[in-house]
C-alpha atoms as a PDB file:
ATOM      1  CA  UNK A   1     154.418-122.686 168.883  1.00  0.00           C
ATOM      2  CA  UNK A   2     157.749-122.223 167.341  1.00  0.00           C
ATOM      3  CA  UNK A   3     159.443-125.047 165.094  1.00  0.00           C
ATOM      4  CA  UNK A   4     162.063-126.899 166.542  1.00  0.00           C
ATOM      5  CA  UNK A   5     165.845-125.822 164.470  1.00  0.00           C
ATOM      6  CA  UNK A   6     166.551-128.334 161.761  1.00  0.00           C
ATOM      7  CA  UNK A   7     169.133-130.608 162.252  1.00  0.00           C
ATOM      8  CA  UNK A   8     171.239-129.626 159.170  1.00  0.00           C
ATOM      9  CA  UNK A   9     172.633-126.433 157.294  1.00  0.00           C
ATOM     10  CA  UNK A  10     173.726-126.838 153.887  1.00  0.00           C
ATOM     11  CA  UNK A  11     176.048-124.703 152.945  1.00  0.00           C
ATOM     12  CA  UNK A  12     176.828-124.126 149.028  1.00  0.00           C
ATOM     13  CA  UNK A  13     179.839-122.346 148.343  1.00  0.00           C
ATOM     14  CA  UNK A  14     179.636-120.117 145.224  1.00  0.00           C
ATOM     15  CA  UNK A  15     182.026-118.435 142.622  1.00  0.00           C
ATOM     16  CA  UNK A  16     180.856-117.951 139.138  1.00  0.00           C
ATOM     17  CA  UNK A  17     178.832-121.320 138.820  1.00  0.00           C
ATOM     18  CA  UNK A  18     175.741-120.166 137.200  1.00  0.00           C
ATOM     19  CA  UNK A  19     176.028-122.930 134.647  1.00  0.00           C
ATOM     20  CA  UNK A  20     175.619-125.588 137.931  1.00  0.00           C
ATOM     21  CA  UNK A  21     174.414-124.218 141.078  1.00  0.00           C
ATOM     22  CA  UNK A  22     170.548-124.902 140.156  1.00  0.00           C
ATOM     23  CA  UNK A  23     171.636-128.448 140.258  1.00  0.00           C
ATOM     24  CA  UNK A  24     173.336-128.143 143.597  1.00  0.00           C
ATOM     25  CA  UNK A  25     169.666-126.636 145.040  1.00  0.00           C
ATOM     26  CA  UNK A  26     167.659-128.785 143.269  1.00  0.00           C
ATOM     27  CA  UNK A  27     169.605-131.619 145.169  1.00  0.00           C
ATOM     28  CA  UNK A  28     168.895-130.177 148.708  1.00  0.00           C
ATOM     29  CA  UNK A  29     165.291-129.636 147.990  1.00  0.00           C
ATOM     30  CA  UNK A  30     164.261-133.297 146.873  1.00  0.00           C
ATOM     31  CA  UNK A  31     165.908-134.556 150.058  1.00  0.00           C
ATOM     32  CA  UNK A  32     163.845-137.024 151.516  1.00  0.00           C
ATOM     33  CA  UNK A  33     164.552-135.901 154.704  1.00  0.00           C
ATOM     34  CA  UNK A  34     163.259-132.234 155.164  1.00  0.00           C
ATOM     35  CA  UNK A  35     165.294-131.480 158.580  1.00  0.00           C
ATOM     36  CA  UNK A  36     167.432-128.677 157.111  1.00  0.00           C
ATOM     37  CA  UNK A  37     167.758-125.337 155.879  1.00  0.00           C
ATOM     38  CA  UNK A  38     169.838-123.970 153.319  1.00  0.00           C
ATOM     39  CA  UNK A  39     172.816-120.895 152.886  1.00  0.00           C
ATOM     40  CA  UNK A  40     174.163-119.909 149.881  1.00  0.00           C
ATOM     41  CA  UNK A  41     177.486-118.015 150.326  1.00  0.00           C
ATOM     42  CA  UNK A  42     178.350-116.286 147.060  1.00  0.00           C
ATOM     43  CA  UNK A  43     181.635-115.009 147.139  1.00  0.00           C
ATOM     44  CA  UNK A  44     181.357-111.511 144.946  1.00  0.00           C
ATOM     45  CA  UNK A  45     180.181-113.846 141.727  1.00  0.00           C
ATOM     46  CA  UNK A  46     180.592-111.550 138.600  1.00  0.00           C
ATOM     47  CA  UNK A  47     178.166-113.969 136.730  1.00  0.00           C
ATOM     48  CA  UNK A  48     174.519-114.565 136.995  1.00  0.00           C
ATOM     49  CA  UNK A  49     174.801-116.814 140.045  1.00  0.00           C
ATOM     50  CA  UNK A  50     172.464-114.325 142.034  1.00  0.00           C
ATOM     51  CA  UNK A  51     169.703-114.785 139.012  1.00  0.00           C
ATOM     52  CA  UNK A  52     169.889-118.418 139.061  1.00  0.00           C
ATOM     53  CA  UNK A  53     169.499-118.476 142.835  1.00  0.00           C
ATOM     54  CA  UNK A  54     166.376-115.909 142.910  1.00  0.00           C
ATOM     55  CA  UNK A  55     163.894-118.192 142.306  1.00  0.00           C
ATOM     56  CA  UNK A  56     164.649-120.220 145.616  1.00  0.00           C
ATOM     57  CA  UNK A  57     164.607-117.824 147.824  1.00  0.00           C
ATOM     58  CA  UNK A  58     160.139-117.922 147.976  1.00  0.00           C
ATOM     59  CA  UNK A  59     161.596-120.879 150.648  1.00  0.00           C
ATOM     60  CA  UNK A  60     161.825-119.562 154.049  1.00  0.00           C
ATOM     61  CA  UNK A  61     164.657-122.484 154.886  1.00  0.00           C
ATOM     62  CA  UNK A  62     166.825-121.137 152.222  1.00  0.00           C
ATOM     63  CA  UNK A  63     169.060-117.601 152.434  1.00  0.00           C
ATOM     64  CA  UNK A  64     171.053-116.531 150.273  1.00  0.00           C
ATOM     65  CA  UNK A  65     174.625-114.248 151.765  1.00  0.00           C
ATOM     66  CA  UNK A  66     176.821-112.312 148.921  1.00  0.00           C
ATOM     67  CA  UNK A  67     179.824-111.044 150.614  1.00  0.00           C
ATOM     68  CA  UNK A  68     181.256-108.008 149.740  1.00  0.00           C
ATOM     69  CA  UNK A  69     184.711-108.673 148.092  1.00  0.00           C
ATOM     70  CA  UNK A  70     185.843-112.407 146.059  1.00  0.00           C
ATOM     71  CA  UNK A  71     187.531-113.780 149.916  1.00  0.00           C
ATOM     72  CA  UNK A  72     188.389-117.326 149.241  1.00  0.00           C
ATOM     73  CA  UNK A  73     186.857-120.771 150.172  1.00  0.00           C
ATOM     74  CA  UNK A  74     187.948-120.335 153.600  1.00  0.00           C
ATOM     75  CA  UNK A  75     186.867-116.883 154.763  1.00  0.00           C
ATOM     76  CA  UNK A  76     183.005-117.859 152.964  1.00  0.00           C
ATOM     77  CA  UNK A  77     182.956-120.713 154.949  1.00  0.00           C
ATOM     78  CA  UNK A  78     184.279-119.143 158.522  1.00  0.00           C
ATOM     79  CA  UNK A  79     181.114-116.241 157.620  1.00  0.00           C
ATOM     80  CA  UNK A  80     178.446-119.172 156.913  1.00  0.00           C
ATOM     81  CA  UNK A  81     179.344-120.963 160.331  1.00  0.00           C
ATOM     82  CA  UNK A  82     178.983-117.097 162.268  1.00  0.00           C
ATOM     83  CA  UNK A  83     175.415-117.594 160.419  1.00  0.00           C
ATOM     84  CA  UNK A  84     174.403-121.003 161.604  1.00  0.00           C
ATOM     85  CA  UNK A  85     172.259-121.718 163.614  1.00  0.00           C
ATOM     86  CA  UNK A  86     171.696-125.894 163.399  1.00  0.00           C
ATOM     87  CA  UNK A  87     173.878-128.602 165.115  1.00  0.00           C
ATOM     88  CA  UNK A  88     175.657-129.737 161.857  1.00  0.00           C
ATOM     89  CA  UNK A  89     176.737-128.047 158.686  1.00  0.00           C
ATOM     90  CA  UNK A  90     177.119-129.860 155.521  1.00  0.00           C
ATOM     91  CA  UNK A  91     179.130-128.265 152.680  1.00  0.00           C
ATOM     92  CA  UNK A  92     177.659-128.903 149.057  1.00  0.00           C
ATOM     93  CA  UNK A  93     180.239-127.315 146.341  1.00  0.00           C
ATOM     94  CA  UNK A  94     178.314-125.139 143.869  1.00  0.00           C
ATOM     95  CA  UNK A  95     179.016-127.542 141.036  1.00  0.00           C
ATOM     96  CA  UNK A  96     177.847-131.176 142.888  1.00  0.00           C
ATOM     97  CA  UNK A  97     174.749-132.351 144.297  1.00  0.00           C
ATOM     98  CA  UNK A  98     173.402-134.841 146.454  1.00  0.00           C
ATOM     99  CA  UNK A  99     171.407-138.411 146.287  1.00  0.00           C
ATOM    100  CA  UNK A 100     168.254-137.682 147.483  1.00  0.00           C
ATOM    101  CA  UNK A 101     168.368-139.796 150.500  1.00  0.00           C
ATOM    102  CA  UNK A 102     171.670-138.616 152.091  1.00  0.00           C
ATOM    103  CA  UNK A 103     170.532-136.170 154.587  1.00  0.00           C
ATOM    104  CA  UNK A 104     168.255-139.086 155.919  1.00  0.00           C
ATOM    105  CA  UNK A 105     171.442-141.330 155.710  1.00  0.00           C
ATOM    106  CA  UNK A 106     173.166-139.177 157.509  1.00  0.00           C
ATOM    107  CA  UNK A 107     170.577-137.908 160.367  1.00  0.00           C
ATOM    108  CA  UNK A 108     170.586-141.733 161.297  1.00  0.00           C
ATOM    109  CA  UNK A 109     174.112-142.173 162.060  1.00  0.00           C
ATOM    110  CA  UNK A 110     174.246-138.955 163.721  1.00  0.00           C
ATOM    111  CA  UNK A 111     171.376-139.860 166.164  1.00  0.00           C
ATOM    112  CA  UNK A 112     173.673-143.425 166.848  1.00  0.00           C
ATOM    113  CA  UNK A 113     176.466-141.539 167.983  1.00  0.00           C
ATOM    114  CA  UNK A 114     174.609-141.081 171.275  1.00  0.00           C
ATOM    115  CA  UNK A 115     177.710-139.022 173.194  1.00  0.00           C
ATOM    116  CA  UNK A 116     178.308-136.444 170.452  1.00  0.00           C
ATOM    117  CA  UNK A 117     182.264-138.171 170.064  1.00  0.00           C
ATOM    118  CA  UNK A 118     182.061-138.012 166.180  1.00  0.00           C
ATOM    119  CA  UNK A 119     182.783-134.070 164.421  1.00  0.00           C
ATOM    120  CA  UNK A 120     182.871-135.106 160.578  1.00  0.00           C
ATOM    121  CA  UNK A 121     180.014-137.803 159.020  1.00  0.00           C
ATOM    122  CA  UNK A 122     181.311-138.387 155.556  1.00  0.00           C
ATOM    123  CA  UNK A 123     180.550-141.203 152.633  1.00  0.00           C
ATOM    124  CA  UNK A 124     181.555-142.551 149.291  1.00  0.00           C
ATOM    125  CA  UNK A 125     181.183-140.403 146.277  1.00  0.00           C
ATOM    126  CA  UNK A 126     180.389-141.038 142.541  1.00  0.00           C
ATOM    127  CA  UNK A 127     182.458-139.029 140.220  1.00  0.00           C
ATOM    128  CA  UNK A 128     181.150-137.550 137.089  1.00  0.00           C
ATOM    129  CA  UNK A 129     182.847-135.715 134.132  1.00  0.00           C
ATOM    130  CA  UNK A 130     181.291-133.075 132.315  1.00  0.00           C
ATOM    131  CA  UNK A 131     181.259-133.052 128.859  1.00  0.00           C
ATOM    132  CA  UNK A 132     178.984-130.980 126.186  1.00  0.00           C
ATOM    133  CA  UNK A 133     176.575-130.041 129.139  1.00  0.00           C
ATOM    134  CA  UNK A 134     176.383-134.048 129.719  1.00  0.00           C
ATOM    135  CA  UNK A 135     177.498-135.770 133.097  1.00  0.00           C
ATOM    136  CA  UNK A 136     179.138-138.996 131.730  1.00  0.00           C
ATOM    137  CA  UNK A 137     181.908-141.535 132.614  1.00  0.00           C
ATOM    138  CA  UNK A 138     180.767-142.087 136.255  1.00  0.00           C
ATOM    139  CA  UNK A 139     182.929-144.015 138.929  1.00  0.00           C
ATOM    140  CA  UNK A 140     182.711-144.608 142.253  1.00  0.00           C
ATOM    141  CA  UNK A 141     185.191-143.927 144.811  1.00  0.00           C
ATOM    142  CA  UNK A 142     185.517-145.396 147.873  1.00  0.00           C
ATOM    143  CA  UNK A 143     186.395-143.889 151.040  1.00  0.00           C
ATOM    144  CA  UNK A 144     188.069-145.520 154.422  1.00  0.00           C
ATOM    145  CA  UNK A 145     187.565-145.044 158.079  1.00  0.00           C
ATOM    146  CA  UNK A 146     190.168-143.059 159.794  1.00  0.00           C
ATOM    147  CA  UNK A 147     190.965-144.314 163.491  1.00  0.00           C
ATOM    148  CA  UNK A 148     193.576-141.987 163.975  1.00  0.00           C
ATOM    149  CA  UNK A 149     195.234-138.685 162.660  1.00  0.00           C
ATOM    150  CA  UNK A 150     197.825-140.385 161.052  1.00  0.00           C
ATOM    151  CA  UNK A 151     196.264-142.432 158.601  1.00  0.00           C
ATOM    152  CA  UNK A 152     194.624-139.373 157.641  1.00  0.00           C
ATOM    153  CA  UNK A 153     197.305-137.186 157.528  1.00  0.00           C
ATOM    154  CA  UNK A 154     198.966-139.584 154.713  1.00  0.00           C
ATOM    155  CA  UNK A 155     195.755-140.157 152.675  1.00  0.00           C
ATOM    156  CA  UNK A 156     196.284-139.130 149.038  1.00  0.00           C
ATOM    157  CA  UNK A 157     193.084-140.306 147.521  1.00  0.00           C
ATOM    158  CA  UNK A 158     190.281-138.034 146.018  1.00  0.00           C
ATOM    159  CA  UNK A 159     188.996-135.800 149.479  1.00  0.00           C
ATOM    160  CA  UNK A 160     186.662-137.206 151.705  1.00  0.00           C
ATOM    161  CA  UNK A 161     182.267-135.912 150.951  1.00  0.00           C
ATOM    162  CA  UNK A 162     180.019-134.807 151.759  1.00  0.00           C
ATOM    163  CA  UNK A 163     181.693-133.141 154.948  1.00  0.00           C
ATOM    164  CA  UNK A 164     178.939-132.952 157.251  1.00  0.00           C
ATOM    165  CA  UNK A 165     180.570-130.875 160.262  1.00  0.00           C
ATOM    166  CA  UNK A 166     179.623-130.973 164.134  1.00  0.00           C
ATOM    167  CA  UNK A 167     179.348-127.230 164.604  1.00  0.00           C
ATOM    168  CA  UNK A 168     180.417-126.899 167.914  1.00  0.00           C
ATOM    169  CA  UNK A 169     183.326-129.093 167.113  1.00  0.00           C
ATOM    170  CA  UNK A 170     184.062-126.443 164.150  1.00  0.00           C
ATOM    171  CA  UNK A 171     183.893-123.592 166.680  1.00  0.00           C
ATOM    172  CA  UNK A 172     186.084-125.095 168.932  1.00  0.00           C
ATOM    173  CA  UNK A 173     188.888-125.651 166.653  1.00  0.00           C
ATOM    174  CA  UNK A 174     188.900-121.748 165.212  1.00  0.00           C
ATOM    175  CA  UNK A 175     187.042-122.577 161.936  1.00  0.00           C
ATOM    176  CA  UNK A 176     188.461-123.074 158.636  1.00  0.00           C
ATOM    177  CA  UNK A 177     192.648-121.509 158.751  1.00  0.00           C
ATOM    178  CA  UNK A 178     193.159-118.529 156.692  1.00  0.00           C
ATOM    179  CA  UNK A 179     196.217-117.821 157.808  1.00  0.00           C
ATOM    180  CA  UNK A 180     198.655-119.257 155.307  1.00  0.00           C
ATOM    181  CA  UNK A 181     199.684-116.739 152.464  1.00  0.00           C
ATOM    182  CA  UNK A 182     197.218-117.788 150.446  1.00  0.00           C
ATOM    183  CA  UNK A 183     194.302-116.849 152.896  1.00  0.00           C
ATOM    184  CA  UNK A 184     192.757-120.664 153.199  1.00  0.00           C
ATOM    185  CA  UNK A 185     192.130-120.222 149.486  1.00  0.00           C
ATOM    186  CA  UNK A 186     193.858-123.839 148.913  1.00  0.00           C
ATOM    187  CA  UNK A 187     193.388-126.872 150.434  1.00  0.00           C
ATOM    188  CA  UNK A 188     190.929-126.045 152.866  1.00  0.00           C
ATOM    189  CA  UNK A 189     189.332-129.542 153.165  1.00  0.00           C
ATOM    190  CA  UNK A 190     192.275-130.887 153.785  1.00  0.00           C
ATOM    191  CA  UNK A 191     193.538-128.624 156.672  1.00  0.00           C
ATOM    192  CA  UNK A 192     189.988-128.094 158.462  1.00  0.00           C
ATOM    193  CA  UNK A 193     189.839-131.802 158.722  1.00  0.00           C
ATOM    194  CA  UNK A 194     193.008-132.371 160.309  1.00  0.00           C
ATOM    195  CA  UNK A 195     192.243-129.681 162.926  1.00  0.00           C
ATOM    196  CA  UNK A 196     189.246-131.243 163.761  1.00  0.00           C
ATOM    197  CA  UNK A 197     190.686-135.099 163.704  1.00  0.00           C
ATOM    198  CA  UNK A 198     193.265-134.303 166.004  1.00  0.00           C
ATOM    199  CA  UNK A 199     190.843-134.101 168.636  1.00  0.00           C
ATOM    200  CA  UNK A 200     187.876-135.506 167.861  1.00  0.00           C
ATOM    201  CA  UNK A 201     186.538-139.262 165.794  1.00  0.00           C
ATOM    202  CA  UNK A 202     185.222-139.194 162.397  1.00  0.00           C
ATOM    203  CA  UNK A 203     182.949-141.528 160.969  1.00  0.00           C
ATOM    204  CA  UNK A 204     182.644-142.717 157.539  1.00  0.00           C
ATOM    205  CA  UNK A 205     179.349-144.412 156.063  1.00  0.00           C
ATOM    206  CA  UNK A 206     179.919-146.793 153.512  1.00  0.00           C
ATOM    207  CA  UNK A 207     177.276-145.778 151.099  1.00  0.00           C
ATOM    208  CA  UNK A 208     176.942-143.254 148.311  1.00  0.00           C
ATOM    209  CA  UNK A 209     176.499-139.653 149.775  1.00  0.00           C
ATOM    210  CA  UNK A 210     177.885-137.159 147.186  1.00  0.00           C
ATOM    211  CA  UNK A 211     178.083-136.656 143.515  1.00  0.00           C
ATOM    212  CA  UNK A 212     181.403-134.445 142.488  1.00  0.00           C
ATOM    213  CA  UNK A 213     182.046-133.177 138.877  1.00  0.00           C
ATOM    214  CA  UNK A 214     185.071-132.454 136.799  1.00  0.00           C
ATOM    215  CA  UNK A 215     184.920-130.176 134.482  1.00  0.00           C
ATOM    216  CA  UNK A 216     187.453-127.677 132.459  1.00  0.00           C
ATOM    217  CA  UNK A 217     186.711-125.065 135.199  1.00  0.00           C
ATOM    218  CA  UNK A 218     188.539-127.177 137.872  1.00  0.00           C
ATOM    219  CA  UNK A 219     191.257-127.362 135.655  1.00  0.00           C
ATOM    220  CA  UNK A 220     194.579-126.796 137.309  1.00  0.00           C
ATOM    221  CA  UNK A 221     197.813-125.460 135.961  1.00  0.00           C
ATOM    222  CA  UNK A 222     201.351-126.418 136.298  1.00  0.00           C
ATOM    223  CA  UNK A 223     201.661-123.324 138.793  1.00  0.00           C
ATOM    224  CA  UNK A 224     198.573-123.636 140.944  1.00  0.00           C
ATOM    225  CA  UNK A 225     200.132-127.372 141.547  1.00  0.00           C
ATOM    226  CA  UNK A 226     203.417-125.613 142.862  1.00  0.00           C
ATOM    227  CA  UNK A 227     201.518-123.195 145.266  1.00  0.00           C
ATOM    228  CA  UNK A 228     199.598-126.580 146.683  1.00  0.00           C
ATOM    229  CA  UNK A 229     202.931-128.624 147.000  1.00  0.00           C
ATOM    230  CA  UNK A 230     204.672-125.581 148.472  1.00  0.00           C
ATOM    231  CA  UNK A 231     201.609-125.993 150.981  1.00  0.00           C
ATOM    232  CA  UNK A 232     200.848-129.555 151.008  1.00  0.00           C
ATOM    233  CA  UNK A 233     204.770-129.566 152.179  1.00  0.00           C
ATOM    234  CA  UNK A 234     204.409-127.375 155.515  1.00  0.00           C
ATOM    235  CA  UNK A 235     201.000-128.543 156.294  1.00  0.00           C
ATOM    236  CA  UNK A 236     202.514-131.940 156.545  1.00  0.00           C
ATOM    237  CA  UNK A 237     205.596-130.728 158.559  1.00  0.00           C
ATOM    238  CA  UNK A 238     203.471-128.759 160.668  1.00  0.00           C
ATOM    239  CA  UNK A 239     201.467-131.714 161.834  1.00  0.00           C
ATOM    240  CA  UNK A 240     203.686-133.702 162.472  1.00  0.00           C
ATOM    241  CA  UNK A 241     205.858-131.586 164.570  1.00  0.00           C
ATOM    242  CA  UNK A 242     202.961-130.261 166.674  1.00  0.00           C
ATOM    243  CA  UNK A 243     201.820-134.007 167.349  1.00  0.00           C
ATOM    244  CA  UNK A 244     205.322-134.669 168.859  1.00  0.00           C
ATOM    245  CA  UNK A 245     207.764-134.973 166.364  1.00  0.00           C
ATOM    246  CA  UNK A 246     207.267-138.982 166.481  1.00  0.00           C
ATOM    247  CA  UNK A 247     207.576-139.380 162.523  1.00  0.00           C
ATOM    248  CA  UNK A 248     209.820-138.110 159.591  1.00  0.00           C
ATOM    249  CA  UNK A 249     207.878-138.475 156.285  1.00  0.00           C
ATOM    250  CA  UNK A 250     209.111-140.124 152.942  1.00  0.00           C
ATOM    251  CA  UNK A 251     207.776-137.794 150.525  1.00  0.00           C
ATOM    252  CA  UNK A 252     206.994-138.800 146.588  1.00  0.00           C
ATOM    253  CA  UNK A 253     204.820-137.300 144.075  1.00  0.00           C
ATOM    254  CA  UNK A 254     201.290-138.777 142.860  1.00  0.00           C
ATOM    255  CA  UNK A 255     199.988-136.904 139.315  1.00  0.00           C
ATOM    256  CA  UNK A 256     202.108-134.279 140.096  1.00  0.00           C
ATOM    257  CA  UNK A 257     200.860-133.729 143.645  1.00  0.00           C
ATOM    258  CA  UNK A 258     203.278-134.299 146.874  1.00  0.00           C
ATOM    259  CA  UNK A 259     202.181-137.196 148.996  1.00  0.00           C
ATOM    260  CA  UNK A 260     203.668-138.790 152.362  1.00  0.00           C
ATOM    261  CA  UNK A 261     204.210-142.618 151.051  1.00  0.00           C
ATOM    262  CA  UNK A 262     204.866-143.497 154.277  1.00  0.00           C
ATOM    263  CA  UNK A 263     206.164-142.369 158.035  1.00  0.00           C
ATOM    264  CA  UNK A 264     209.270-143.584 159.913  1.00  0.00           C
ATOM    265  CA  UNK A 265     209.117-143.530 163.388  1.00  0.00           C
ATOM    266  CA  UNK A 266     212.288-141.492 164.780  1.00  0.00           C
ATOM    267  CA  UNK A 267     214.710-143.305 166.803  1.00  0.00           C
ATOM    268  CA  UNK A 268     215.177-141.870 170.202  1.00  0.00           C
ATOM    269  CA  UNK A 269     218.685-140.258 171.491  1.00  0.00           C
ATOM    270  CA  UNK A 270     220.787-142.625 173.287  1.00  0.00           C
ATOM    271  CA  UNK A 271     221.787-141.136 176.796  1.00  0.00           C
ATOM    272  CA  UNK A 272     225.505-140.552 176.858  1.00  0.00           C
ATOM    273  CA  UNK A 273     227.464-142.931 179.740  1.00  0.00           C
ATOM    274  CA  UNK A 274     229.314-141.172 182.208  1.00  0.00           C
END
């Protein structure tokens, strides 16, 4: 007798994070709830990512993928969901980890959403700075619910986690875009969520799922912040022309980033008189 497939892949993204990704597996393992399996997707790491990840690999739930050339966020995570085999994927960045209980968390809301509507299950998420080896300063940030594209669409907070994916939902909508200039190496939560949210709900869970770091390595210059306006700017004008060209955005600037303060709805021609 065969098991039945878990209901989860976790998926950990990995460049060069040696120094965290034990914690990230670590955090998978002590779930309480043991319906998963896990994929590590290192993308071409030059450090000892592959050592630190050896040891986990005795599990038969957990695999371990190195592609062959550095690829991007976006082209790792279109290869992990070709490898998936589970009805939802959640994606753990190499440098976070999760409360132990929010797999279980999770698996119970899915199993409420009785007619499969609902393609992203996300929750609030306690940040923590990295200092000295040390994870101080935590804070919590709270998330929303999102009842339609819009609201999401002008949303400038810190990004919505964990993102636990429908997969078919993920397959329906092309997977994760790549084919911006920049080869989905930038804001590819963002963009893979707005795909997804123009056709189908999202649900968010108001406890604490997630726990993100900052740390110098996510440090971001003066010209990476150009490239994701630059972006930011026709991702925004993009959607909103392909969902009718209803709204002009007011545009303004939040710690350097661009944000949509707000949409005006266009005024419709007036029909000449004969």
């Amino acid at each position: 007798m065969t098991n039945p497939t878990p209901l989860f892949t976790v998926v950990i993204p990995a460049y060069n994070r040696a120094k965290y990704i034990r914690k990230a597996i670590s955090s998978v393992m002590k779930q309480t709830c043991k319906d998963w399996k896990l994929l590590i997707m290192d993308d071409a790491s030059t450090d000892k990512t592959r050592h630190k990840v050896e040891r986990y690999l005795f599990n038969p739930n957990v695999q371990y993928y190195r592609m062959e050339e550095n690829s991007g966020i976006s082209k790792v995570m279109n290869k992990a969901l070709t490898m998936v085999d589970t009805p939802f994927l959640v994606q753990l960045d190499s440098d976070d980890w999760l409360p132990k209980r929010s797999l279980a968390i999770l698996k119970k809301h899915i199993l409420r959403d009785k007619k499969n509507k609902r393609a992203l299950f996300y929750g609030n998420v306690k940040i923590w700075r990295v200092r000295r080896g040390k994870y101080v300063n935590p804070f919590l940030v709270k998330h929303k619910q999102f009842n339609t594209k819009y609201q999401f669409l002008k949303y400038n907070h810190w990004m919505v986690a964990p993102r636990c994916y429908r997969v078919s939902a993920l397959q329906k909508v092309g997977g994760w875009d790549t084919s911006d200039k920049y080869e989905g190496r930038i804001m590819e939560d963002r963009r893979i969520i707005l795909r997804l949210i123009e056709r189908y709900r999202v649900k968010w869970i108001n406890r604490k799922l997630y726990n993100r770091t900052k740390h110098r390595g996510q440090l971001t210059d003066n010209k990476m912040k150009r490239k994701r306006n630059e972006l930011r700017r026709k991702t925004f004008r993009y959607y909103l022309k392909r969902w009718g060209n209803k709204y002009k955005a007011v545009y303004g600037y939040k710690n350097g980033y661009l944000i949509i303060k707000r949409l005006k709805k266009k005024k419709g021609r007036r029909r000449r008189r004969r």
